[in-house]
PDB file of N, CA and C in Angstrom:
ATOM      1  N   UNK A   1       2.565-160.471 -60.621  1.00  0.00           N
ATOM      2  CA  UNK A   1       2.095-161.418 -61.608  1.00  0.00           C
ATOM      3  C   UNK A   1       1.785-160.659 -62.899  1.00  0.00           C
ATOM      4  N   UNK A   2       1.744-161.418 -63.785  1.00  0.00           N
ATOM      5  CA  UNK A   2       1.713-160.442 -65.204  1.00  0.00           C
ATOM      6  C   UNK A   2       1.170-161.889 -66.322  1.00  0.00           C
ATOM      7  N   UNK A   3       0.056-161.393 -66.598  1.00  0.00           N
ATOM      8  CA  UNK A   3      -0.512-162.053 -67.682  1.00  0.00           C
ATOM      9  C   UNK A   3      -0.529-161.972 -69.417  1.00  0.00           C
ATOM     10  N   UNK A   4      -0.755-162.657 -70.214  1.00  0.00           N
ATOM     11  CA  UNK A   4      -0.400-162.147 -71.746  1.00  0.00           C
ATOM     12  C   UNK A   4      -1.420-163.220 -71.995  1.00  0.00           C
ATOM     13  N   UNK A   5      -2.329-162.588 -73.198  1.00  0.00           N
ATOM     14  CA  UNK A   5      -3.627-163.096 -74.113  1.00  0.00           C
ATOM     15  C   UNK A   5      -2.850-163.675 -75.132  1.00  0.00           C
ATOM     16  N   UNK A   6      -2.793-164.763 -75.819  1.00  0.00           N
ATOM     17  CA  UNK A   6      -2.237-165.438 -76.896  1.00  0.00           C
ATOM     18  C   UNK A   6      -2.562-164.465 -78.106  1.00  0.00           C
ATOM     19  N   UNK A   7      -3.643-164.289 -78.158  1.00  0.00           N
ATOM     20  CA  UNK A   7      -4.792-163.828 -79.255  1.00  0.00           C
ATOM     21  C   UNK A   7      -4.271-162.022 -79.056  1.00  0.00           C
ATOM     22  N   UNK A   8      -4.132-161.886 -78.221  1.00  0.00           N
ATOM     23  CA  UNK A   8      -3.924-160.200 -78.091  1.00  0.00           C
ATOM     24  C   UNK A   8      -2.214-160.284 -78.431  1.00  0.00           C
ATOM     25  N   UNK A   9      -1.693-160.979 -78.581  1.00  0.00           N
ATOM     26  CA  UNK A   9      -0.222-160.588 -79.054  1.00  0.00           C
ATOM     27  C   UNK A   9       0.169-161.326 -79.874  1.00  0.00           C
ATOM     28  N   UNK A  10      -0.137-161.909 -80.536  1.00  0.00           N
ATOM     29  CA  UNK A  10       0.182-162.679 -81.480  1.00  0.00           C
ATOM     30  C   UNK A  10       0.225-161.965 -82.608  1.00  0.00           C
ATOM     31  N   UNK A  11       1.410-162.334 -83.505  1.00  0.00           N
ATOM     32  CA  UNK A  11       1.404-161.406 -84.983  1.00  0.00           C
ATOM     33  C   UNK A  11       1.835-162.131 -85.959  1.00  0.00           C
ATOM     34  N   UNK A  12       1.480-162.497 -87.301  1.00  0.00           N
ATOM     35  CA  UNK A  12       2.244-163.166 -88.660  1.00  0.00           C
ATOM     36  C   UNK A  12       2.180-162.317 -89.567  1.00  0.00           C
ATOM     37  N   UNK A  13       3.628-162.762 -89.974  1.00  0.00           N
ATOM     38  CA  UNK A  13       4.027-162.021 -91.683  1.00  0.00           C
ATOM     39  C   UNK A  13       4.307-163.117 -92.533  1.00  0.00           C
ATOM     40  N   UNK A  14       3.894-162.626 -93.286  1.00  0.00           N
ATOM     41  CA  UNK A  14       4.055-163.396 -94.930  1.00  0.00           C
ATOM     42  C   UNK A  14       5.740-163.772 -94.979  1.00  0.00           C
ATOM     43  N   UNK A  15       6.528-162.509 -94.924  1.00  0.00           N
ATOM     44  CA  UNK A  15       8.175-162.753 -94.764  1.00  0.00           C
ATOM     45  C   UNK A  15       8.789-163.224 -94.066  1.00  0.00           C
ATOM     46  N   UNK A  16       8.906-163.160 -92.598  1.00  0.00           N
ATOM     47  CA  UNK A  16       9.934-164.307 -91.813  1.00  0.00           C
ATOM     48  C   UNK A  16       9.054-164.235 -90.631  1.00  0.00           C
ATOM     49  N   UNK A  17       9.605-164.926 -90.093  1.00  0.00           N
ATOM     50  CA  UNK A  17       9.015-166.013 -88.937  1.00  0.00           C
ATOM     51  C   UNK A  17       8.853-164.204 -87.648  1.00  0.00           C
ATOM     52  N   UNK A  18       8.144-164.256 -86.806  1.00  0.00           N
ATOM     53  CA  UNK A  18       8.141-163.416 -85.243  1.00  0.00           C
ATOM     54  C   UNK A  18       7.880-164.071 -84.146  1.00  0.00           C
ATOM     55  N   UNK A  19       9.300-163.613 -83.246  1.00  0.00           N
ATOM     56  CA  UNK A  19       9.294-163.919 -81.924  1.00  0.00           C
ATOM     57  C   UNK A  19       8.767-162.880 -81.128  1.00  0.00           C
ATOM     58  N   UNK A  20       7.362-162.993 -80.396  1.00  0.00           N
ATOM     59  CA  UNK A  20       6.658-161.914 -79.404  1.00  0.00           C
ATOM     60  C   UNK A  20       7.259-162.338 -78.016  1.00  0.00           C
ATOM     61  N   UNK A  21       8.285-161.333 -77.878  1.00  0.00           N
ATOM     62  CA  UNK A  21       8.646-161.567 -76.162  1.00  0.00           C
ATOM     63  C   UNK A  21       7.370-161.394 -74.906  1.00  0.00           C
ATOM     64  N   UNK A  22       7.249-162.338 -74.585  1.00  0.00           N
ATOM     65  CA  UNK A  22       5.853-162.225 -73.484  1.00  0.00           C
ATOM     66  C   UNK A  22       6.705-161.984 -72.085  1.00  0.00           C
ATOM     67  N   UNK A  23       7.770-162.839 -71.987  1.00  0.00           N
ATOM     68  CA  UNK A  23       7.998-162.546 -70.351  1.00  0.00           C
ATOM     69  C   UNK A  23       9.748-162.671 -70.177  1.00  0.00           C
ATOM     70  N   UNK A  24      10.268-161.665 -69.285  1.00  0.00           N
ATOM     71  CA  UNK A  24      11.744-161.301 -69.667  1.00  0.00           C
ATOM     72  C   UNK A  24      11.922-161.661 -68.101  1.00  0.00           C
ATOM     73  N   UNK A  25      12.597-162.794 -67.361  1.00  0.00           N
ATOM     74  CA  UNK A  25      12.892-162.835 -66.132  1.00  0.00           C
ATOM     75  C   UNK A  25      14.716-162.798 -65.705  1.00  0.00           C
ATOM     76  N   UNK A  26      15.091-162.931 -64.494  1.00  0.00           N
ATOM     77  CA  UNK A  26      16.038-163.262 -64.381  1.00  0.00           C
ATOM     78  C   UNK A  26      16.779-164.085 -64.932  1.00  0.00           C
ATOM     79  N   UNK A  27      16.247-165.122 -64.900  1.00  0.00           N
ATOM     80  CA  UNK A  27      17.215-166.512 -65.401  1.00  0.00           C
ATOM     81  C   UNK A  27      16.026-166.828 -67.038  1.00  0.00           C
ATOM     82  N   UNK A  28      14.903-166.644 -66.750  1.00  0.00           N
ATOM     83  CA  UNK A  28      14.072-166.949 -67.803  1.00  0.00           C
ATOM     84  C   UNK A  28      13.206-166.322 -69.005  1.00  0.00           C
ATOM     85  N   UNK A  29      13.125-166.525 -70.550  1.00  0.00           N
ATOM     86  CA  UNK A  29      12.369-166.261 -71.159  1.00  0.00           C
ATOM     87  C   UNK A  29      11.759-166.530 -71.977  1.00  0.00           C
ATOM     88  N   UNK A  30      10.129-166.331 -72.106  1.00  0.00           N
ATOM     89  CA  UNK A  30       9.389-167.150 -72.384  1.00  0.00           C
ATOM     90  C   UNK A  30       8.951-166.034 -73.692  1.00  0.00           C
ATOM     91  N   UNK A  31       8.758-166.786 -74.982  1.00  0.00           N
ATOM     92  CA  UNK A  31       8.248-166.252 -76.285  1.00  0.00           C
ATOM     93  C   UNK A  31       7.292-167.343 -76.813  1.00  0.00           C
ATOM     94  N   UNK A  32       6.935-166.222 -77.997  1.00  0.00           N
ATOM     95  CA  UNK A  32       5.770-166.849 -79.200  1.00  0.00           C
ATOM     96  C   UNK A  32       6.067-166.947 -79.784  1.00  0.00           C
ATOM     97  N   UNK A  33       6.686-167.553 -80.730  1.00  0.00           N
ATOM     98  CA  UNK A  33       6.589-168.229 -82.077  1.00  0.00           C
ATOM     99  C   UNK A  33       5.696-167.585 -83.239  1.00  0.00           C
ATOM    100  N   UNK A  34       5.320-166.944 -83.832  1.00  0.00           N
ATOM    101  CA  UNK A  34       4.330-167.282 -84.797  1.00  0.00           C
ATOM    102  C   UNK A  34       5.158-167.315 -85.959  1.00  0.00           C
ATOM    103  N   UNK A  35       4.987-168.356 -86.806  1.00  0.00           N
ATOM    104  CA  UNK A  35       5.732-168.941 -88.422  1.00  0.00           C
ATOM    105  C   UNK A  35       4.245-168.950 -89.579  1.00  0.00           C
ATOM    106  N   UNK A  36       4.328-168.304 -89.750  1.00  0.00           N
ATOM    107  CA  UNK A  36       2.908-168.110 -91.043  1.00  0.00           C
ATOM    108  C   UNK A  36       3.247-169.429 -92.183  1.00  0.00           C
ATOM    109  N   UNK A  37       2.588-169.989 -92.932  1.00  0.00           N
ATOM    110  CA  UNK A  37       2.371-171.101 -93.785  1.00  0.00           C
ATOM    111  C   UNK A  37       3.502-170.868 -94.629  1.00  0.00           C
ATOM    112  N   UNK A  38       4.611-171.828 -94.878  1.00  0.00           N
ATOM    113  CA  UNK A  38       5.491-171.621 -95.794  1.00  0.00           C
ATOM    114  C   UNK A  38       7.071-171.271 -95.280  1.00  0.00           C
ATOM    115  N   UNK A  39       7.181-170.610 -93.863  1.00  0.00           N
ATOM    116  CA  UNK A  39       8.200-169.945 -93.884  1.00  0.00           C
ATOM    117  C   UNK A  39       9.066-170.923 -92.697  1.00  0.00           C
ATOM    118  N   UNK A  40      10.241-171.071 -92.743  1.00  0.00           N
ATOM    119  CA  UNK A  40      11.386-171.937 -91.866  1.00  0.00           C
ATOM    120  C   UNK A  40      12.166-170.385 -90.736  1.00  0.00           C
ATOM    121  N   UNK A  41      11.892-171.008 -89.772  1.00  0.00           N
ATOM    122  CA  UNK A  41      13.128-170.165 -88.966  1.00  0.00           C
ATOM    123  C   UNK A  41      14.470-170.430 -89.010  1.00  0.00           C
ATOM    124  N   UNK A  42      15.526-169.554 -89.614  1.00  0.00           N
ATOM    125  CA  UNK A  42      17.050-169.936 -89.834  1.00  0.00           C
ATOM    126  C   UNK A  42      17.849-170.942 -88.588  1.00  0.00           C
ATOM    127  N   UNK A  43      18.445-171.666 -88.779  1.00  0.00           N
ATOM    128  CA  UNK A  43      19.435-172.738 -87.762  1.00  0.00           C
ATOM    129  C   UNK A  43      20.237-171.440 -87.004  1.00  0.00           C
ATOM    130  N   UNK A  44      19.790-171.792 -85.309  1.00  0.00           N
ATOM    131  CA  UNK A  44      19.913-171.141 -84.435  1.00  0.00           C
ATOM    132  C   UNK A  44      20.284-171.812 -83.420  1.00  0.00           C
ATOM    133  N   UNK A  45      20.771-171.016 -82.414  1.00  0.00           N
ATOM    134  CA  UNK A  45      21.222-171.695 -80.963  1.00  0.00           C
ATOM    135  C   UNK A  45      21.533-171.156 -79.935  1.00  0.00           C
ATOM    136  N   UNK A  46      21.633-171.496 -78.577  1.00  0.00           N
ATOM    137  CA  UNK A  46      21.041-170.789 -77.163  1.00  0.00           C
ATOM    138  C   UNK A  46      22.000-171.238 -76.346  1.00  0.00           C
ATOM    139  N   UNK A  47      23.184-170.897 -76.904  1.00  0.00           N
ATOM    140  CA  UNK A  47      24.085-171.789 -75.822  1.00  0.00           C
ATOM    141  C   UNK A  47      23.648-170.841 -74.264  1.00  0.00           C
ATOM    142  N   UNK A  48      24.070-172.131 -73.182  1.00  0.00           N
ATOM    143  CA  UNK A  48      23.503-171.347 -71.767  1.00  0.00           C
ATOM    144  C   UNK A  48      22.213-171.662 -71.816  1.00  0.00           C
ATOM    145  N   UNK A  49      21.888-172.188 -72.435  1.00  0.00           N
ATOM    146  CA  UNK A  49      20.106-172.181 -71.543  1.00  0.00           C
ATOM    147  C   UNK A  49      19.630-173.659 -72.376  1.00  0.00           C
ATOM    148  N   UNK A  50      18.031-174.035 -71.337  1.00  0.00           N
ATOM    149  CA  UNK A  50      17.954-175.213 -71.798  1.00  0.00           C
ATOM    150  C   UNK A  50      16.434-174.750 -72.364  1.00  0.00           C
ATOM    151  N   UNK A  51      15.857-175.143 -73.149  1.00  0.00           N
ATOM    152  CA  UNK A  51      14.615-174.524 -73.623  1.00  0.00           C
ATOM    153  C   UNK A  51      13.629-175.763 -74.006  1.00  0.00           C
ATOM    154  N   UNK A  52      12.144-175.327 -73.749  1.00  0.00           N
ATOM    155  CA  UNK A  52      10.934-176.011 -73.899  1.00  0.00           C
ATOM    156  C   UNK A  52      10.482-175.676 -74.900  1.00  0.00           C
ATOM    157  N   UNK A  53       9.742-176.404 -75.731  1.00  0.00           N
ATOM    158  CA  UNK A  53       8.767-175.978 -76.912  1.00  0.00           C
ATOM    159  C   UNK A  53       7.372-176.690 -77.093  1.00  0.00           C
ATOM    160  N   UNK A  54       6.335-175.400 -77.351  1.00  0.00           N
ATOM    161  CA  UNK A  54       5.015-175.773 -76.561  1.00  0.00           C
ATOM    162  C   UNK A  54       4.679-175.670 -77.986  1.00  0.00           C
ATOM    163  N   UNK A  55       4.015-176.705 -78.703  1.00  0.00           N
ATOM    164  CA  UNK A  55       3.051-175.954 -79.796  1.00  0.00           C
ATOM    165  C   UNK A  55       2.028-175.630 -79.658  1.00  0.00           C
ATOM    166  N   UNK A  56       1.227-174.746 -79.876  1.00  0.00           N
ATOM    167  CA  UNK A  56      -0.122-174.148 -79.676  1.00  0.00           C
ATOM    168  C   UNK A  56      -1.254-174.467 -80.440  1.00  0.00           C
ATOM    169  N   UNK A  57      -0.496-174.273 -81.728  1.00  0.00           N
ATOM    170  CA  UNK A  57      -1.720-174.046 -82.925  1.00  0.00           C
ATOM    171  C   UNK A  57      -1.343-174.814 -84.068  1.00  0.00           C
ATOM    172  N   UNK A  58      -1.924-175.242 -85.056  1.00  0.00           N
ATOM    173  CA  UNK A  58      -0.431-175.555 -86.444  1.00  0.00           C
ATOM    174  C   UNK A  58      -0.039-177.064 -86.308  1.00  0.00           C
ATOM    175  N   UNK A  59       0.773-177.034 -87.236  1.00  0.00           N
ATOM    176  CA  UNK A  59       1.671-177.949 -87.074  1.00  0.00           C
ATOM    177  C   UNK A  59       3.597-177.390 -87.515  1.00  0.00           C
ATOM    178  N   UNK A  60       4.446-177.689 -87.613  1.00  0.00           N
ATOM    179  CA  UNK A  60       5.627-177.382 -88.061  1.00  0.00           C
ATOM    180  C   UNK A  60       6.774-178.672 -87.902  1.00  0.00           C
ATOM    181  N   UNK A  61       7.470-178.985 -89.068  1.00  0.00           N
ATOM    182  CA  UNK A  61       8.557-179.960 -88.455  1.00  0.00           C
ATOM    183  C   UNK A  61       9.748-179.083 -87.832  1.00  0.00           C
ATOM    184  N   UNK A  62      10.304-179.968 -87.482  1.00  0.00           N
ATOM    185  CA  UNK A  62      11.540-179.702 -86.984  1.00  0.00           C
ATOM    186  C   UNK A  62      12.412-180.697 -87.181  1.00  0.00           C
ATOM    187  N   UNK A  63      13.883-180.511 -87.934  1.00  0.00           N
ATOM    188  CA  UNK A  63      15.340-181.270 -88.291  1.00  0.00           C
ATOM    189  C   UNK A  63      15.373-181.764 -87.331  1.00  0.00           C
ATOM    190  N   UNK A  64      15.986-182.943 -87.388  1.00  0.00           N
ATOM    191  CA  UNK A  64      16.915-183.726 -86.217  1.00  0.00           C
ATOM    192  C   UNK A  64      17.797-184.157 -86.662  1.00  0.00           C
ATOM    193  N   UNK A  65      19.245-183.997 -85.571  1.00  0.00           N
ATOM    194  CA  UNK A  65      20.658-184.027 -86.027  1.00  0.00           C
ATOM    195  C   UNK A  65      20.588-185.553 -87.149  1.00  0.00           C
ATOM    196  N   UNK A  66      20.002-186.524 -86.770  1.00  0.00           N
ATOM    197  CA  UNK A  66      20.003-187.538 -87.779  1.00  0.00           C
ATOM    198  C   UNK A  66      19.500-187.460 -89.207  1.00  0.00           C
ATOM    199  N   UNK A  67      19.015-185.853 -89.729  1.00  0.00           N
ATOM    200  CA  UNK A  67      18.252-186.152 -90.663  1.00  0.00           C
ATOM    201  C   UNK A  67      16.813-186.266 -90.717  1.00  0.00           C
ATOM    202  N   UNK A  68      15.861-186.807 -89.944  1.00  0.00           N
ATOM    203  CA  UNK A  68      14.369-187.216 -90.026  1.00  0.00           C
ATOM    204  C   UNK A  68      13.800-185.727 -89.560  1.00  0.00           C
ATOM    205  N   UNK A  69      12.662-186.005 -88.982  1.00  0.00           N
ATOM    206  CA  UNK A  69      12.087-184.253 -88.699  1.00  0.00           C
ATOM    207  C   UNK A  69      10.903-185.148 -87.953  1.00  0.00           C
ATOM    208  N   UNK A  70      11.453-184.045 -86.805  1.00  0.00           N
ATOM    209  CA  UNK A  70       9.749-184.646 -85.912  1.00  0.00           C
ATOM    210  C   UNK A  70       8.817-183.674 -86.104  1.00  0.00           C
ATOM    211  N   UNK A  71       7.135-183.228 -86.273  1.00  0.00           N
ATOM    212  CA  UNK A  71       6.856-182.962 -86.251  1.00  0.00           C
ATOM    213  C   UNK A  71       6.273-182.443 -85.117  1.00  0.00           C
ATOM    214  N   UNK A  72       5.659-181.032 -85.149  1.00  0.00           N
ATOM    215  CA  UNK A  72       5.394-180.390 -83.731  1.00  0.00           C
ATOM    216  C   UNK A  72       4.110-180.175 -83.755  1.00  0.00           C
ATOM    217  N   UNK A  73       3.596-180.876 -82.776  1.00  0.00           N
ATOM    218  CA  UNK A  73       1.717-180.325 -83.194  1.00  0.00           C
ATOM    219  C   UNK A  73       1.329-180.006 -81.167  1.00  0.00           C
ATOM    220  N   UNK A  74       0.020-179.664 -81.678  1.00  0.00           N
ATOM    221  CA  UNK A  74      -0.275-178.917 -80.543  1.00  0.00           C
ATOM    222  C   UNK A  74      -0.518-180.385 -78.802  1.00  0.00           C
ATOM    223  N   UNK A  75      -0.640-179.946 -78.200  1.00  0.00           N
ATOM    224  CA  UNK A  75      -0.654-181.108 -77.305  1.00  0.00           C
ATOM    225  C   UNK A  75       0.827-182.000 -76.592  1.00  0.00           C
ATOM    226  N   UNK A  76       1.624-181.384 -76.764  1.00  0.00           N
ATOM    227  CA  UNK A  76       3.126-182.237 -76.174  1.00  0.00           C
ATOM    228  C   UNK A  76       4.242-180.983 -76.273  1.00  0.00           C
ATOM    229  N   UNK A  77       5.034-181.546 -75.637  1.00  0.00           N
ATOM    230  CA  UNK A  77       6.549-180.311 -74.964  1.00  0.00           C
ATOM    231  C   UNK A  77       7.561-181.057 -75.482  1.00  0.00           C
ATOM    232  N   UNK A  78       8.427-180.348 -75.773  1.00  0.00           N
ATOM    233  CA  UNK A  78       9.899-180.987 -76.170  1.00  0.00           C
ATOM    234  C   UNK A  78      10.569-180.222 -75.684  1.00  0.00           C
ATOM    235  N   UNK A  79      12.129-180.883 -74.772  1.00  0.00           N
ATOM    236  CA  UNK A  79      13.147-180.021 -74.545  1.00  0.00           C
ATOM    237  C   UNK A  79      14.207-180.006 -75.137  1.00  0.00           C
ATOM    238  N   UNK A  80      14.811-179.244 -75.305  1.00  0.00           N
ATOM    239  CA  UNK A  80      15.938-179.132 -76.136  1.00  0.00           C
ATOM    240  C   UNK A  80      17.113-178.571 -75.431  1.00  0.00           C
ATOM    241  N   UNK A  81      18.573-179.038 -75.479  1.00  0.00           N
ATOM    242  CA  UNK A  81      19.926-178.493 -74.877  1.00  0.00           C
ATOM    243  C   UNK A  81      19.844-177.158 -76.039  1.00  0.00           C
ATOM    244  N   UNK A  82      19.886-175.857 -75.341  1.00  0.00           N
ATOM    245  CA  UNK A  82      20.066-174.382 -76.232  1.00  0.00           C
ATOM    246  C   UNK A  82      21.454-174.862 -77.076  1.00  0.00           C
ATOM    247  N   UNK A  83      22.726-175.330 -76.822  1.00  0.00           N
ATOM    248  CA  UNK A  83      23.821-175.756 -77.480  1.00  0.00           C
ATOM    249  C   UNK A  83      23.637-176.206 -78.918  1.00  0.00           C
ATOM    250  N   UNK A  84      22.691-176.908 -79.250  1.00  0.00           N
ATOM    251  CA  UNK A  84      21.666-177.556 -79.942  1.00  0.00           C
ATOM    252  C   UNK A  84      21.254-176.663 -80.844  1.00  0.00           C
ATOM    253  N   UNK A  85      21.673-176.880 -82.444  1.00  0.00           N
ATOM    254  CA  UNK A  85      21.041-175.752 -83.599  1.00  0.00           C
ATOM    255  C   UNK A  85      19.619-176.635 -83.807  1.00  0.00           C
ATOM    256  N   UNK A  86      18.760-175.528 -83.946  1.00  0.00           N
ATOM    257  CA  UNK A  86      17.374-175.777 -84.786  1.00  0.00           C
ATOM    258  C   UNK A  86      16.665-174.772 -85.297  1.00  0.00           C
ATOM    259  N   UNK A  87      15.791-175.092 -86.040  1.00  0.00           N
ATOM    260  CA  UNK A  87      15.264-174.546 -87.159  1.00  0.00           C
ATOM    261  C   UNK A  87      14.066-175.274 -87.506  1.00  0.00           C
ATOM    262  N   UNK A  88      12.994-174.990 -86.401  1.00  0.00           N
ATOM    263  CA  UNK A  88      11.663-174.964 -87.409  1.00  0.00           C
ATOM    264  C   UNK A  88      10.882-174.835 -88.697  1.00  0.00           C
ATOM    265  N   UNK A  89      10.613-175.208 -89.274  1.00  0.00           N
ATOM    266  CA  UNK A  89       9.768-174.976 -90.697  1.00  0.00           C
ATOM    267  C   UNK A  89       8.364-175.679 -90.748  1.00  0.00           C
ATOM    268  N   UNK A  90       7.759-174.530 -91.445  1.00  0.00           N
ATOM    269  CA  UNK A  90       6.440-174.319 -91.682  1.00  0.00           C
ATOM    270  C   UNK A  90       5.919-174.938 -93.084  1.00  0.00           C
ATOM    271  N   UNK A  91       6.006-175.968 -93.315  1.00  0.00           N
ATOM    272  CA  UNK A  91       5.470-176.415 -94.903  1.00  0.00           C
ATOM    273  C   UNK A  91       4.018-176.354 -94.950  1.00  0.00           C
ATOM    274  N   UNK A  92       3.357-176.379 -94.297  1.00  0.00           N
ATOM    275  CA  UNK A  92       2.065-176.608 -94.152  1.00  0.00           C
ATOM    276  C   UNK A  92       0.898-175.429 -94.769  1.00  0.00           C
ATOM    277  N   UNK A  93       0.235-175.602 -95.046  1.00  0.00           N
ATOM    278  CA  UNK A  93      -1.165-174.314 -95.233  1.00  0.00           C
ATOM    279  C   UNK A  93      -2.008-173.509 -94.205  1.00  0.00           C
ATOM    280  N   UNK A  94      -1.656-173.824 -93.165  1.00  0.00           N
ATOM    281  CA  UNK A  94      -1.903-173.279 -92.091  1.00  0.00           C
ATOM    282  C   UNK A  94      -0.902-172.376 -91.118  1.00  0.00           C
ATOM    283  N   UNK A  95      -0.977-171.473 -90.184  1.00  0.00           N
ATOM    284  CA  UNK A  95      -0.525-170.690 -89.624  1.00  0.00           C
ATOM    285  C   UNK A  95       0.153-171.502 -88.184  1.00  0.00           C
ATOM    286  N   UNK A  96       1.805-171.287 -87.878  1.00  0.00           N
ATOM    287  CA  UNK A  96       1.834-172.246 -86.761  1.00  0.00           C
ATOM    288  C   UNK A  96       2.216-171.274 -85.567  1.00  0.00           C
ATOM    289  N   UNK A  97       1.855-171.654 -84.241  1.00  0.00           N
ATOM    290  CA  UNK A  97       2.322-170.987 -82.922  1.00  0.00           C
ATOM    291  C   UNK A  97       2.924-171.882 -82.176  1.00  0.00           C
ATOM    292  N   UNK A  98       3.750-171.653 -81.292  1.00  0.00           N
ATOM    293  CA  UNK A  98       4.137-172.084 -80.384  1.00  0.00           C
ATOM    294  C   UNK A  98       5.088-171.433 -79.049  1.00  0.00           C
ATOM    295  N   UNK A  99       5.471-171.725 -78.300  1.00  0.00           N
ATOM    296  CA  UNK A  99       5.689-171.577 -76.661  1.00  0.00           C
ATOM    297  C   UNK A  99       6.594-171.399 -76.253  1.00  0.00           C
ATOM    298  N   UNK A 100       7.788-170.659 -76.368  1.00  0.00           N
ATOM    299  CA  UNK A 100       9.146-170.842 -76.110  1.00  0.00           C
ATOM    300  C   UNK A 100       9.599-170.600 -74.664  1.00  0.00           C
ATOM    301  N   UNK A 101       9.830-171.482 -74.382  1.00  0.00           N
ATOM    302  CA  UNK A 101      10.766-171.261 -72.485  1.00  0.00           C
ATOM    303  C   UNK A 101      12.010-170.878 -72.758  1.00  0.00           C
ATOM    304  N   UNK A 102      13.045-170.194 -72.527  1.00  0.00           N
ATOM    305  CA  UNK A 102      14.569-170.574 -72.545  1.00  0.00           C
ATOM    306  C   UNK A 102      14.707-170.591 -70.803  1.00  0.00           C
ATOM    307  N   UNK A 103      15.431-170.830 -70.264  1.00  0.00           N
ATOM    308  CA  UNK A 103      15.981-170.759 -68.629  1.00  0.00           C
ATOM    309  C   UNK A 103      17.243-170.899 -68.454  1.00  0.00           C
ATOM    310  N   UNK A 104      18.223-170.255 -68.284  1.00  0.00           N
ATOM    311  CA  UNK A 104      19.667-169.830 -68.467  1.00  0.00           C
ATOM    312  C   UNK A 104      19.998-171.179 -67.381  1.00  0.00           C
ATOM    313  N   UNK A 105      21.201-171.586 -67.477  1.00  0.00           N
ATOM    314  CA  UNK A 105      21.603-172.740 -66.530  1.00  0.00           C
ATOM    315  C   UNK A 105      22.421-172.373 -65.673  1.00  0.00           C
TER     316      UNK A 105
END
């Protein structure tokens, strides 16, 4: 078993977004997010795996293929097909975290 402190690994930069790898498994891996106030993570994608997104802290939208943007706040999970480009952004004045699962299929 192997544990990780949110607060003990967590890191933000002013310049681009950091992914803190917390847990590297066989089929699965689970990261942190941290997006500091202002900054968007570039349109990305995971083909092979299906991934969860936990928000922690913050808020951040997120694009949807239609155009609108759901917003991500702390309290609810979203899954996403990795096939699937996205790109978080941080407009907000506050600092955002969140939860990343990927799990290879």
């Amino acid at each position: 078993m192997e544990q990780k402190i949110f607060k003990e690994v967590e890191r933000f930069s002013q310049e681009k977004h950091i992914h803190v790898p917390l847990f590297n498994g066989e089929r699965t891996k689970v990261l942190l997010l941290c997006l500091s106030a202002g900054l968007t993570v570039p349109p990305h994608s995971h083909p092979g795996f299906e991934i969860t997104l936990q928000p922690l802290k913050g808020r951040a939208l997120l694009p949807l293929e239609d155009g609108k943007e759901m917003t991500l706040t702390p309290g609810e999970i979203i899954f996403i097909d990795g096939a699937s480009s996205f790109n978080p952004r941080n407009p907000f004045n506050e600092d955002f975290e969140m939860l990343i699962h990927l799990v290879k299929r």
